[in-house]
PDB file of N, CA and C in Angstrom:
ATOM      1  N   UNK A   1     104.240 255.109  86.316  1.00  0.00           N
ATOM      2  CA  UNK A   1     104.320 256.554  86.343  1.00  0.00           C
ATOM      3  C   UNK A   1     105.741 256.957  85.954  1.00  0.00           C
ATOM      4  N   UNK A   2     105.931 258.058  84.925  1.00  0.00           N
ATOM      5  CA  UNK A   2     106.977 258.050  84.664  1.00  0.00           C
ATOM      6  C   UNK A   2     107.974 259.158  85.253  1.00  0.00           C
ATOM      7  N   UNK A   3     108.969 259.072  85.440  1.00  0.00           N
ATOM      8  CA  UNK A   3     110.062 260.238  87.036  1.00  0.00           C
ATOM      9  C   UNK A   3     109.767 261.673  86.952  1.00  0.00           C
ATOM     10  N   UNK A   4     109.121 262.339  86.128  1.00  0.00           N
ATOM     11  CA  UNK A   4     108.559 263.844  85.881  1.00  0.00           C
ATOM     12  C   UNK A   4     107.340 263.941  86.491  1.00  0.00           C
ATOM     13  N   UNK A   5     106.480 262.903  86.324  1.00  0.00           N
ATOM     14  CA  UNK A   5     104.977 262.910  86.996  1.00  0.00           C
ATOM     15  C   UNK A   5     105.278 262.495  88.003  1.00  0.00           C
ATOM     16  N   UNK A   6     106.086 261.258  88.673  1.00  0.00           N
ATOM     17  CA  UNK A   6     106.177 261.135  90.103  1.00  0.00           C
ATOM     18  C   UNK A   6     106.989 262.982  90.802  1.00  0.00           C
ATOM     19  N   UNK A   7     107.688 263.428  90.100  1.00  0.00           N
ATOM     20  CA  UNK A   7     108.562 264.645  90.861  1.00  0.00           C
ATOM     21  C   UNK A   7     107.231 265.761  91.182  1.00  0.00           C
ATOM     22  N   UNK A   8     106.363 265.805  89.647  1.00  0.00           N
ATOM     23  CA  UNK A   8     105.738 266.798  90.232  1.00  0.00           C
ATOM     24  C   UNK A   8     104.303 267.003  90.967  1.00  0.00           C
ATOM     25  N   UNK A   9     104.096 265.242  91.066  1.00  0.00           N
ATOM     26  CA  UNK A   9     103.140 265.086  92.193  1.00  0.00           C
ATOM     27  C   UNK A   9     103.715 265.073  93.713  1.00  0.00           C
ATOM     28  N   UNK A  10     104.986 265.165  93.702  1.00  0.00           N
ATOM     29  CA  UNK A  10     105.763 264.623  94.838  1.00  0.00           C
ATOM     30  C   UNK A  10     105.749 266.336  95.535  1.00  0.00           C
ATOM     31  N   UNK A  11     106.211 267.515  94.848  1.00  0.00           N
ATOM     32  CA  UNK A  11     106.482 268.779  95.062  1.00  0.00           C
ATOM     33  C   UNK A  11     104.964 269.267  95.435  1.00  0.00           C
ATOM     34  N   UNK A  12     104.109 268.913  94.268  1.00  0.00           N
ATOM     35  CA  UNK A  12     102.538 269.328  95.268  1.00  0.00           C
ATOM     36  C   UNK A  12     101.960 268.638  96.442  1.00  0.00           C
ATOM     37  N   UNK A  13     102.268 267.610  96.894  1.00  0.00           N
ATOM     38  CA  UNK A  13     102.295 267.198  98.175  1.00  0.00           C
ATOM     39  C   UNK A  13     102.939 267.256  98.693  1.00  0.00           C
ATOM     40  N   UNK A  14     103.723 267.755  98.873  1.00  0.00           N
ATOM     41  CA  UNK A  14     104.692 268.242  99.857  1.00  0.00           C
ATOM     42  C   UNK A  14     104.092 269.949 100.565  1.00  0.00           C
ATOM     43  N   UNK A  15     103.416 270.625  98.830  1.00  0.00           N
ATOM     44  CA  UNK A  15     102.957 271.956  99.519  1.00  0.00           C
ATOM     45  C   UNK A  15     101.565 271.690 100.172  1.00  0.00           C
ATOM     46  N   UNK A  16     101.047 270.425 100.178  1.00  0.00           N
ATOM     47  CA  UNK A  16      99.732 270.051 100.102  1.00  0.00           C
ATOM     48  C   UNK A  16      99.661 270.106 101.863  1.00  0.00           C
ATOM     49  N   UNK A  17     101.070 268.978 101.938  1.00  0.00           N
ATOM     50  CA  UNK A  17     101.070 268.033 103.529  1.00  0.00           C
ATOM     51  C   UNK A  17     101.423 269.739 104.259  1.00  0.00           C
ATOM     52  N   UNK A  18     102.308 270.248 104.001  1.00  0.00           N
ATOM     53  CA  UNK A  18     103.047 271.483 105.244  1.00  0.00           C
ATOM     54  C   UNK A  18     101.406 272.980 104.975  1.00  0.00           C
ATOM     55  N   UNK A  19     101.068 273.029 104.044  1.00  0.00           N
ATOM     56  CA  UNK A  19      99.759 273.680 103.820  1.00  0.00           C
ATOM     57  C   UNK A  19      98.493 273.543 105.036  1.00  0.00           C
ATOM     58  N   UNK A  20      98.573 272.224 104.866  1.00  0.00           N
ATOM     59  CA  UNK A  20      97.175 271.008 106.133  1.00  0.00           C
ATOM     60  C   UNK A  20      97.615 271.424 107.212  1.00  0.00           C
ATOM     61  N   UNK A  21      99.236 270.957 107.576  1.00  0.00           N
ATOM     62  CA  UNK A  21      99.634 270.669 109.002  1.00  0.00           C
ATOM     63  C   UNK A  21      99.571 272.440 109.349  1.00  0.00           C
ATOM     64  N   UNK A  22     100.149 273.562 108.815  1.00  0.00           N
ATOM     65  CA  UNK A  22     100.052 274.600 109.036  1.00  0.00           C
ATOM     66  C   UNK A  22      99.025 275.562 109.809  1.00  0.00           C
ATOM     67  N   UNK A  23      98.011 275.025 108.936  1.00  0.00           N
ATOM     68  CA  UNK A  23      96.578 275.504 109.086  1.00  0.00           C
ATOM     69  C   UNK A  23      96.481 274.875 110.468  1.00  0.00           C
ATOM     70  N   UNK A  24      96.394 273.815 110.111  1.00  0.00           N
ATOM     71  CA  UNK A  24      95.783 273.142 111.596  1.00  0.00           C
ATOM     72  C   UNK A  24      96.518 273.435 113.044  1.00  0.00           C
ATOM     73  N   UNK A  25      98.106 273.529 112.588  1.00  0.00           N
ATOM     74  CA  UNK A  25      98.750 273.992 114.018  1.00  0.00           C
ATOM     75  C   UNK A  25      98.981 275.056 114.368  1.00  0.00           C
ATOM     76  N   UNK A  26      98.565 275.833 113.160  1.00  0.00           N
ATOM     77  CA  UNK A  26      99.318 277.541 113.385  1.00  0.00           C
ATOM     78  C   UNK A  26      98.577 278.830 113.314  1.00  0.00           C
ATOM     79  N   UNK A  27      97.554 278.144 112.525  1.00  0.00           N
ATOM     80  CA  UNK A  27      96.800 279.540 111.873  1.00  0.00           C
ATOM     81  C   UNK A  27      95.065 279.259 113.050  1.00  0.00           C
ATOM     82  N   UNK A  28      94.327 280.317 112.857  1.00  0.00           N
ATOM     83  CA  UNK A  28      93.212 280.758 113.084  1.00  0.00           C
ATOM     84  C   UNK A  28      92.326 279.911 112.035  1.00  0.00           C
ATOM     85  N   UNK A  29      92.344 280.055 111.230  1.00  0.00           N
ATOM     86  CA  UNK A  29      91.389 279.301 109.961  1.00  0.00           C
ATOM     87  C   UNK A  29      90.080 280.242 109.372  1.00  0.00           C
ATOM     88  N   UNK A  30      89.351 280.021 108.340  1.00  0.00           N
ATOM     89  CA  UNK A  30      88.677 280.483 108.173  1.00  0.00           C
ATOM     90  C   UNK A  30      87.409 280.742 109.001  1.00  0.00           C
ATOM     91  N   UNK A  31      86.966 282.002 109.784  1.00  0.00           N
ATOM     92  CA  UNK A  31      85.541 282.134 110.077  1.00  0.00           C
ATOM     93  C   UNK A  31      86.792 281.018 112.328  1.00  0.00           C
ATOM     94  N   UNK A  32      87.643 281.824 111.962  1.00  0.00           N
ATOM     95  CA  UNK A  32      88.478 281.127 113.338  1.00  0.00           C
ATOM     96  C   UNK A  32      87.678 279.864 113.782  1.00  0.00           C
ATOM     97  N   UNK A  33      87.543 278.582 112.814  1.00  0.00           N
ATOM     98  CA  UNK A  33      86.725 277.121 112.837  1.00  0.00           C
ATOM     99  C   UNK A  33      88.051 276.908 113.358  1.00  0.00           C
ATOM    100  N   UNK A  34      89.125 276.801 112.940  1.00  0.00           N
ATOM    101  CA  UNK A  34      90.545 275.888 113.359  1.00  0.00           C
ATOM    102  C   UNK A  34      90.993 276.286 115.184  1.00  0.00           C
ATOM    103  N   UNK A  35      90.634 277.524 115.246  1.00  0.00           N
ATOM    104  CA  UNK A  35      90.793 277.490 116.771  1.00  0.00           C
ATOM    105  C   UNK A  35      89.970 277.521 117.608  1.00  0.00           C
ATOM    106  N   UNK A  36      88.788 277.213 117.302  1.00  0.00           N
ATOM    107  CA  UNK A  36      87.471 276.818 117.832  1.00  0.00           C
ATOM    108  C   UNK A  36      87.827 274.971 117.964  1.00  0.00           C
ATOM    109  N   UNK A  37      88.411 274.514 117.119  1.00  0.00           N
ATOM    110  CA  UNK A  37      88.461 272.942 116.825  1.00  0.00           C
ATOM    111  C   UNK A  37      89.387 272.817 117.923  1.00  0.00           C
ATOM    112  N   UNK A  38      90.587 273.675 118.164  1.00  0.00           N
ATOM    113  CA  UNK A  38      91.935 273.150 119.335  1.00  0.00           C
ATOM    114  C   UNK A  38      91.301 273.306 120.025  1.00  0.00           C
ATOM    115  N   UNK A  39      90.900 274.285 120.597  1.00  0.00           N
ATOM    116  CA  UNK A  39      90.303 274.841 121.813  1.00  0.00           C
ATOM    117  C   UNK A  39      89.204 273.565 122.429  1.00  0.00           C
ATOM    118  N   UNK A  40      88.329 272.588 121.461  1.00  0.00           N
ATOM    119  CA  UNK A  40      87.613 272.226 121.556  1.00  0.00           C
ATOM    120  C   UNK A  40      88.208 270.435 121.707  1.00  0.00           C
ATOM    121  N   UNK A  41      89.173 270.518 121.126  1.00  0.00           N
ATOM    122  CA  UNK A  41      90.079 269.343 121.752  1.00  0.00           C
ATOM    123  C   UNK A  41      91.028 269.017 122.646  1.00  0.00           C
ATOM    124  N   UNK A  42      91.234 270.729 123.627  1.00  0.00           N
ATOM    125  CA  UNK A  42      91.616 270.762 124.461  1.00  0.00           C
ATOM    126  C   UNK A  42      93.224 269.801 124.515  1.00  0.00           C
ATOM    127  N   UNK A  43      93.331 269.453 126.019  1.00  0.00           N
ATOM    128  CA  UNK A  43      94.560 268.875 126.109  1.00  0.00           C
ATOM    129  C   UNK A  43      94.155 267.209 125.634  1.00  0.00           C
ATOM    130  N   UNK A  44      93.420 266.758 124.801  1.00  0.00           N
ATOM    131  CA  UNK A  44      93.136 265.125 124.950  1.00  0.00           C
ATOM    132  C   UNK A  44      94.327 264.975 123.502  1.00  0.00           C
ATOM    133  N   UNK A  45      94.426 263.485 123.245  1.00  0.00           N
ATOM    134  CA  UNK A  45      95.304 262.708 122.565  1.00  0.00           C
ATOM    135  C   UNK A  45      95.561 263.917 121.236  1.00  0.00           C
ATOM    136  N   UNK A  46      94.561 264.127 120.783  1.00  0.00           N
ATOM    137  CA  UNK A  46      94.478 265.307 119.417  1.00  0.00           C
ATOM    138  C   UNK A  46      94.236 265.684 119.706  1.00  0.00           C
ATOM    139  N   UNK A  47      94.285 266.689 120.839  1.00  0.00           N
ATOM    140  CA  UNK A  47      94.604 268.387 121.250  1.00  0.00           C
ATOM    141  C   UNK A  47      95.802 268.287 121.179  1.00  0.00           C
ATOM    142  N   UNK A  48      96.837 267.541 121.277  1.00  0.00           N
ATOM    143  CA  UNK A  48      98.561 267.537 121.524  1.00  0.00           C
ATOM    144  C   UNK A  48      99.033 267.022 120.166  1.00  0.00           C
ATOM    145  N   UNK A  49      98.069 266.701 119.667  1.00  0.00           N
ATOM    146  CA  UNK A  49      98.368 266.571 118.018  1.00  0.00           C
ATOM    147  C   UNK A  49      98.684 267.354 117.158  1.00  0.00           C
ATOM    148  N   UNK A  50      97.488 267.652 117.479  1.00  0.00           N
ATOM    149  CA  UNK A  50      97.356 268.976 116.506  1.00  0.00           C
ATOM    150  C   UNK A  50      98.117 270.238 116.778  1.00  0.00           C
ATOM    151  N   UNK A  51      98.668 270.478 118.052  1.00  0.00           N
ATOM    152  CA  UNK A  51     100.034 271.211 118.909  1.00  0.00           C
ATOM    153  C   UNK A  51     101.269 271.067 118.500  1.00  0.00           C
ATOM    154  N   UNK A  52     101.219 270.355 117.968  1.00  0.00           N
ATOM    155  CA  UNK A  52     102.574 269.668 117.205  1.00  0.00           C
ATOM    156  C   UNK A  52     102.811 269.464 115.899  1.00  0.00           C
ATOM    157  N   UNK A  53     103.003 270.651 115.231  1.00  0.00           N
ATOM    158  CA  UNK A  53     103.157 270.677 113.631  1.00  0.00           C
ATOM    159  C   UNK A  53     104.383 268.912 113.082  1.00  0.00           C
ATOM    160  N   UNK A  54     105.720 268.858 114.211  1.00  0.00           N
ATOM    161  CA  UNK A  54     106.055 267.179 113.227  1.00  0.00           C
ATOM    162  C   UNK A  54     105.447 266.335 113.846  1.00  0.00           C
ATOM    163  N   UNK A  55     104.700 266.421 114.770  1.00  0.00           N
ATOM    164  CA  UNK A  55     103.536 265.372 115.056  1.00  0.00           C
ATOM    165  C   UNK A  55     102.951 265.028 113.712  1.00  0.00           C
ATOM    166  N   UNK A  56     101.929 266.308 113.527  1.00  0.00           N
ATOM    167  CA  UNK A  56     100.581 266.004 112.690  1.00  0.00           C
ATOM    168  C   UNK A  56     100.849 266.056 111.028  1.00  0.00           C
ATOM    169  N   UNK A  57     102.228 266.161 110.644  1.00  0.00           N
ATOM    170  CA  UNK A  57     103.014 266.007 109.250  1.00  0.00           C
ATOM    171  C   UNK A  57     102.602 264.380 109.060  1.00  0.00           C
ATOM    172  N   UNK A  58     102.838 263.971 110.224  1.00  0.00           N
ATOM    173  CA  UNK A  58     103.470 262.092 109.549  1.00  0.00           C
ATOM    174  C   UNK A  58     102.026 262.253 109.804  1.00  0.00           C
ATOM    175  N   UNK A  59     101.144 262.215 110.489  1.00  0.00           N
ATOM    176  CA  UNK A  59      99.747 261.359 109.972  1.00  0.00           C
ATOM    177  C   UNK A  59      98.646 262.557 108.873  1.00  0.00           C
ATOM    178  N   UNK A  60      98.981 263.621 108.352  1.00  0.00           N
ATOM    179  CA  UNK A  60      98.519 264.830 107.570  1.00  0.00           C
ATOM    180  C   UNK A  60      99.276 263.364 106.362  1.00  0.00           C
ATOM    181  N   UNK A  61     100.660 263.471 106.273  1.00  0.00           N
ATOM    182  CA  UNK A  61     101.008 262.733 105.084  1.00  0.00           C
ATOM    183  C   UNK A  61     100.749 261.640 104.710  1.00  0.00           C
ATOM    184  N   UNK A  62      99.633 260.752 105.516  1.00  0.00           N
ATOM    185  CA  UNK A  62      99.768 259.500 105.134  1.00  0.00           C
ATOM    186  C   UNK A  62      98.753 259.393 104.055  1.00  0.00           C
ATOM    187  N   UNK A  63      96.906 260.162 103.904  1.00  0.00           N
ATOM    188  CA  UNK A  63      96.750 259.600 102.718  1.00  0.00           C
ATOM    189  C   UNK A  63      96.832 260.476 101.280  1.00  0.00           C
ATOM    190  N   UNK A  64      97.837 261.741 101.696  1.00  0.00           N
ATOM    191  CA  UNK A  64      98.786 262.642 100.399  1.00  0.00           C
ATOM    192  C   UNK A  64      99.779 261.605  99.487  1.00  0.00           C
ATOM    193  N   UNK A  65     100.254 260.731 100.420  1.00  0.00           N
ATOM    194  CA  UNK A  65     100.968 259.704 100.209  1.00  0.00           C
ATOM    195  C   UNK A  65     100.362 258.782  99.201  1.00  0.00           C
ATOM    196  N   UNK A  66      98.995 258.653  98.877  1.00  0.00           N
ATOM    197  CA  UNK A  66      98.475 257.546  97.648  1.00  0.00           C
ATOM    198  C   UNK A  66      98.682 258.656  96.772  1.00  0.00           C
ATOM    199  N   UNK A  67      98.313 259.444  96.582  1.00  0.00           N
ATOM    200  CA  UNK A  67      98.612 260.660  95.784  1.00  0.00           C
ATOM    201  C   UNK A  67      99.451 260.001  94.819  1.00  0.00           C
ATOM    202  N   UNK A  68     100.634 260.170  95.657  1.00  0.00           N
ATOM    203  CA  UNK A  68     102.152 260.092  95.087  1.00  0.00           C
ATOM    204  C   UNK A  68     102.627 258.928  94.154  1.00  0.00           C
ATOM    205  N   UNK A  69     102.697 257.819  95.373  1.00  0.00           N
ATOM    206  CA  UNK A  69     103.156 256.786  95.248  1.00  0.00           C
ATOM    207  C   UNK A  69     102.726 255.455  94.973  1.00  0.00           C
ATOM    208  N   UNK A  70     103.321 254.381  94.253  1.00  0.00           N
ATOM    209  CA  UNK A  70     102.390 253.444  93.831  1.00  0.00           C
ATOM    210  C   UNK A  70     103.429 252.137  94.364  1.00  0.00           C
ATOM    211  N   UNK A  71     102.754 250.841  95.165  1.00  0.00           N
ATOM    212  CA  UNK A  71     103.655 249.941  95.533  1.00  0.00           C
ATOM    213  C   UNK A  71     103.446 250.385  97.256  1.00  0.00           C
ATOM    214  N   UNK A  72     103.355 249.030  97.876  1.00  0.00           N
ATOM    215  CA  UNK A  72     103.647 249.588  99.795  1.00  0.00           C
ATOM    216  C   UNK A  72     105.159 250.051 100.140  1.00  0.00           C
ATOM    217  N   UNK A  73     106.050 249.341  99.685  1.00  0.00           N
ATOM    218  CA  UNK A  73     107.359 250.146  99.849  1.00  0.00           C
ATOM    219  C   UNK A  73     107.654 251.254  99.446  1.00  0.00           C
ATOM    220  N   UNK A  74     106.965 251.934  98.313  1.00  0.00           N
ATOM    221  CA  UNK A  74     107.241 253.151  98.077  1.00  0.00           C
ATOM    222  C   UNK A  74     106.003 253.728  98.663  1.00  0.00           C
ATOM    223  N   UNK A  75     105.199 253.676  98.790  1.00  0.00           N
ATOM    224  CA  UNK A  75     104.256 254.112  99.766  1.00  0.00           C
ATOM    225  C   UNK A  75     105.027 254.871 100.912  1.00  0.00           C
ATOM    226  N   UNK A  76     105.322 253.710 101.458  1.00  0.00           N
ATOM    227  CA  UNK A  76     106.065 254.055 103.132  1.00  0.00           C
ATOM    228  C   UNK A  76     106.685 255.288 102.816  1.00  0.00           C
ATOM    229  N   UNK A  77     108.113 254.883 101.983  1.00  0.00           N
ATOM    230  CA  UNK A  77     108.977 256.211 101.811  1.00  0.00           C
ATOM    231  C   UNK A  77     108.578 257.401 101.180  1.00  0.00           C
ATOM    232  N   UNK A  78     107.332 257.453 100.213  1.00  0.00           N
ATOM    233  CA  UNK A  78     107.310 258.736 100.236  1.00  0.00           C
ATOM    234  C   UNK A  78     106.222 259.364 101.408  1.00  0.00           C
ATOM    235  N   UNK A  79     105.660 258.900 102.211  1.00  0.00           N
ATOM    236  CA  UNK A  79     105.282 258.949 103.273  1.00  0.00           C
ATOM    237  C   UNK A  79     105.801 259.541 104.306  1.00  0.00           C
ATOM    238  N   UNK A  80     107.134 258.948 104.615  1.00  0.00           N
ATOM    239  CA  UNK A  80     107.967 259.748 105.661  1.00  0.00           C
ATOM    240  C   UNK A  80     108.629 260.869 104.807  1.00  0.00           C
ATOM    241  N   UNK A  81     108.860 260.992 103.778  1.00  0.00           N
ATOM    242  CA  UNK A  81     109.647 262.222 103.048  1.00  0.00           C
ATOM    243  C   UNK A  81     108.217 263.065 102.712  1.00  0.00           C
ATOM    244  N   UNK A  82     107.374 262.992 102.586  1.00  0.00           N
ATOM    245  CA  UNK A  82     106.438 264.043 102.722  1.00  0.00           C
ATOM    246  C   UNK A  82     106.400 264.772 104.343  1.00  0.00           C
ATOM    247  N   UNK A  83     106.427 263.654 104.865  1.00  0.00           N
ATOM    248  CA  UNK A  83     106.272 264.779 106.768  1.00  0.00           C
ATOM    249  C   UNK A  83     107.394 265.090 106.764  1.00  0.00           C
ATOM    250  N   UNK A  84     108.942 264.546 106.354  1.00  0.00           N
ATOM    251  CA  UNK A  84     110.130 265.424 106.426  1.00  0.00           C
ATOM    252  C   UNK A  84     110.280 266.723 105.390  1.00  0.00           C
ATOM    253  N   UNK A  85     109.823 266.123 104.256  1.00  0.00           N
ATOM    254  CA  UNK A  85     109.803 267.620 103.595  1.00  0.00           C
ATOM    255  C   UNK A  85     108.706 268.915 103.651  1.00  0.00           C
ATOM    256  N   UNK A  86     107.392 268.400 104.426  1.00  0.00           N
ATOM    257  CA  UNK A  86     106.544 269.742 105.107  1.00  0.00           C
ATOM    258  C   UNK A  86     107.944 270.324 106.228  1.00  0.00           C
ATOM    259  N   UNK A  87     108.166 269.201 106.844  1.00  0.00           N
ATOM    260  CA  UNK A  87     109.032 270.003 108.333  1.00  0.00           C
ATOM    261  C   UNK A  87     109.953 271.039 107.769  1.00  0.00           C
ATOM    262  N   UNK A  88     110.849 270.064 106.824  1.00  0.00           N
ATOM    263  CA  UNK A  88     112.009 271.076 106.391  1.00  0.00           C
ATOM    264  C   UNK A  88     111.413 272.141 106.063  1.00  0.00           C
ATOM    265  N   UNK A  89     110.111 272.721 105.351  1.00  0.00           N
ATOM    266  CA  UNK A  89     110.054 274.105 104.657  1.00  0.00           C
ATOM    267  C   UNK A  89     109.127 274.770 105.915  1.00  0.00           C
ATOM    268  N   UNK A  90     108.398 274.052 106.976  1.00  0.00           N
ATOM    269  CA  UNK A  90     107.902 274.686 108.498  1.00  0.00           C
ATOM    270  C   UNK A  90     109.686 275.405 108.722  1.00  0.00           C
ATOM    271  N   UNK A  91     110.250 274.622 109.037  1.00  0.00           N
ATOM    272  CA  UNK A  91     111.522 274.942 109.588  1.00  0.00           C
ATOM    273  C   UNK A  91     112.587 276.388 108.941  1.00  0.00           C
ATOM    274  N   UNK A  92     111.899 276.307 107.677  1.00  0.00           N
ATOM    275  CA  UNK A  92     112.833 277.168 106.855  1.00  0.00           C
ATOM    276  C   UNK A  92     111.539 278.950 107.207  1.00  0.00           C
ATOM    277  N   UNK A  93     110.637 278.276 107.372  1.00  0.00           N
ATOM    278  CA  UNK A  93     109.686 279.701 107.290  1.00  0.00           C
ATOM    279  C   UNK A  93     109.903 279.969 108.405  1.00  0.00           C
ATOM    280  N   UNK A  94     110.232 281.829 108.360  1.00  0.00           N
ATOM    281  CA  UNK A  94     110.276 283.149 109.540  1.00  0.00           C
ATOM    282  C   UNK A  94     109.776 282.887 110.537  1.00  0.00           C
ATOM    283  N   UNK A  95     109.997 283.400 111.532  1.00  0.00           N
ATOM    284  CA  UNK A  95     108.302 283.357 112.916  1.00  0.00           C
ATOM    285  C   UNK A  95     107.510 284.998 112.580  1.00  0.00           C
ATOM    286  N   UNK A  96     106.465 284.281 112.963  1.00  0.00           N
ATOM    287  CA  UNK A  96     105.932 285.457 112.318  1.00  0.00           C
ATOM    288  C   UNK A  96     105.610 286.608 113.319  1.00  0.00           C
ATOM    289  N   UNK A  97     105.895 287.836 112.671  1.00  0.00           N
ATOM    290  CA  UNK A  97     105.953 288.893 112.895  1.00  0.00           C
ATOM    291  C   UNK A  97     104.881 289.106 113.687  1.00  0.00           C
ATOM    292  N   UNK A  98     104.798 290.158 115.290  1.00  0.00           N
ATOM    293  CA  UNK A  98     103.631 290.447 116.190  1.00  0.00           C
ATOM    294  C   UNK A  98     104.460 291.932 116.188  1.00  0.00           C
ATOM    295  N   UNK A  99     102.672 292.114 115.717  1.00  0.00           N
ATOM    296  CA  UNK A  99     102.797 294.110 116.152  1.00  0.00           C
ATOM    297  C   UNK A  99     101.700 294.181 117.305  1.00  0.00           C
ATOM    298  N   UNK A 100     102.554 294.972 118.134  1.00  0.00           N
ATOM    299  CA  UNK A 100     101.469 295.490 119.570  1.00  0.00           C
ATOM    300  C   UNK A 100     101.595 296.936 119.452  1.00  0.00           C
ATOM    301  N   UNK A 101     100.449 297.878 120.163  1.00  0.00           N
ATOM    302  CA  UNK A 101     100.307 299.022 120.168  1.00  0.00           C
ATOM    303  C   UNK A 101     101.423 299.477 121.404  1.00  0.00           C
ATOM    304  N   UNK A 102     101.630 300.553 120.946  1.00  0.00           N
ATOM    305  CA  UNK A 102     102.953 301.420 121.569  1.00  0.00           C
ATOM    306  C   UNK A 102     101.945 302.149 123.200  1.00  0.00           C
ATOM    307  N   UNK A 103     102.100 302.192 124.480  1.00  0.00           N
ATOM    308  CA  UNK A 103     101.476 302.552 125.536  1.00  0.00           C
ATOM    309  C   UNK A 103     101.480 304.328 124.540  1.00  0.00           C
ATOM    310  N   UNK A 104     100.592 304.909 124.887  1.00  0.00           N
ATOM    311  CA  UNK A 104     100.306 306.539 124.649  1.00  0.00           C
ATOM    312  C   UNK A 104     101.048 306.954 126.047  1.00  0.00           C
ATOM    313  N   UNK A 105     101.778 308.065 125.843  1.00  0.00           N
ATOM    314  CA  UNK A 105     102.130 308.857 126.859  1.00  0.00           C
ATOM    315  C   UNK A 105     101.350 309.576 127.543  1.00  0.00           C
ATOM    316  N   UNK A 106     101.275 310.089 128.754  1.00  0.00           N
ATOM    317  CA  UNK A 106     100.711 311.344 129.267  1.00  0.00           C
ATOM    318  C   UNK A 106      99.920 311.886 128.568  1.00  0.00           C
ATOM    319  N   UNK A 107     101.105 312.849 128.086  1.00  0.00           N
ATOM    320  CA  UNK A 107     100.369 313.923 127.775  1.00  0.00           C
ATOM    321  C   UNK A 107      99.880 313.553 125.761  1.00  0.00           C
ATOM    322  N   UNK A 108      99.666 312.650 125.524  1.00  0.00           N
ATOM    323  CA  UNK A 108     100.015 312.319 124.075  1.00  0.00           C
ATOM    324  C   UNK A 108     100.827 312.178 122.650  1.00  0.00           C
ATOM    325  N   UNK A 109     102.107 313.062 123.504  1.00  0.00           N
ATOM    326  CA  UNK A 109     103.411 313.207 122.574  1.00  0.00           C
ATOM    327  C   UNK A 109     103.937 312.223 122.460  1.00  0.00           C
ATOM    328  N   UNK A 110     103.927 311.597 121.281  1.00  0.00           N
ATOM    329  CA  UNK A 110     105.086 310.366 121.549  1.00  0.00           C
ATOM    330  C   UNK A 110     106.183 310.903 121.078  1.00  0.00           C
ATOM    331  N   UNK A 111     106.723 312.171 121.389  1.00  0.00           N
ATOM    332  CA  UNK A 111     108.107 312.635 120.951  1.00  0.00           C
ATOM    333  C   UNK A 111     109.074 313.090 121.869  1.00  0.00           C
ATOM    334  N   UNK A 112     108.834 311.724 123.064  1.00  0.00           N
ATOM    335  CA  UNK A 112     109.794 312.439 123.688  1.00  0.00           C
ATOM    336  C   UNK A 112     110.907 311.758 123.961  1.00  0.00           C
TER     337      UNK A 112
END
């Protein structure tokens, strides 16, 4: 594989691995299946997995990782640099924004 095709299979798994782990640790999911699934794995081994976005990077990255890489030594390493590079861009993204409704006053003015 030549260093342009390894870079830009390397950059889509990377959005591939932090994409997976995201969904699975953060978001609702489609038709809320993803928090029906935690909820449903409760506190066991993968309920705390899946709780843990750099938990579930290193095993989300392991088979993104054939993807990539060719050889078991390079296997490995781009393996761990896929769960480090989902983390780094988890790490770099905002927290996300919560809007709650404002209590109504009395009398309904909120101008006071």
């Amino acid at each position: 594989m030549d260093p342009s095709q390894f870079w830009i299979r390397f950059f889509l798994a990377t959005l591939v691995t932090w994409r997976v782990c995201h969904l699975l640790a953060a978001e609702d999911g489609p038709a809320d299946v993803v928090v029906r699934l935690r909820r449903w794995l409760g506190a066991s081994v993968f309920g705390q997995l899946i709780d843990c976005f750099a938990c579930l990077s290193v095993w989300v990255a392991i088979p993104i990782a054939f993807f990539v890489a060719e050889g078991a030594l390079n296997l490995v390493i781009t393996w761990l640099a896929l769960s480090g590079a989902a983390l780094l861009l988890e790490r770099m993204s905002p927290e996300p924004v919560v809007i709650e409704r404002m209590p109504e006053s009395s009398t309904g003015d909120l101008r006071q």
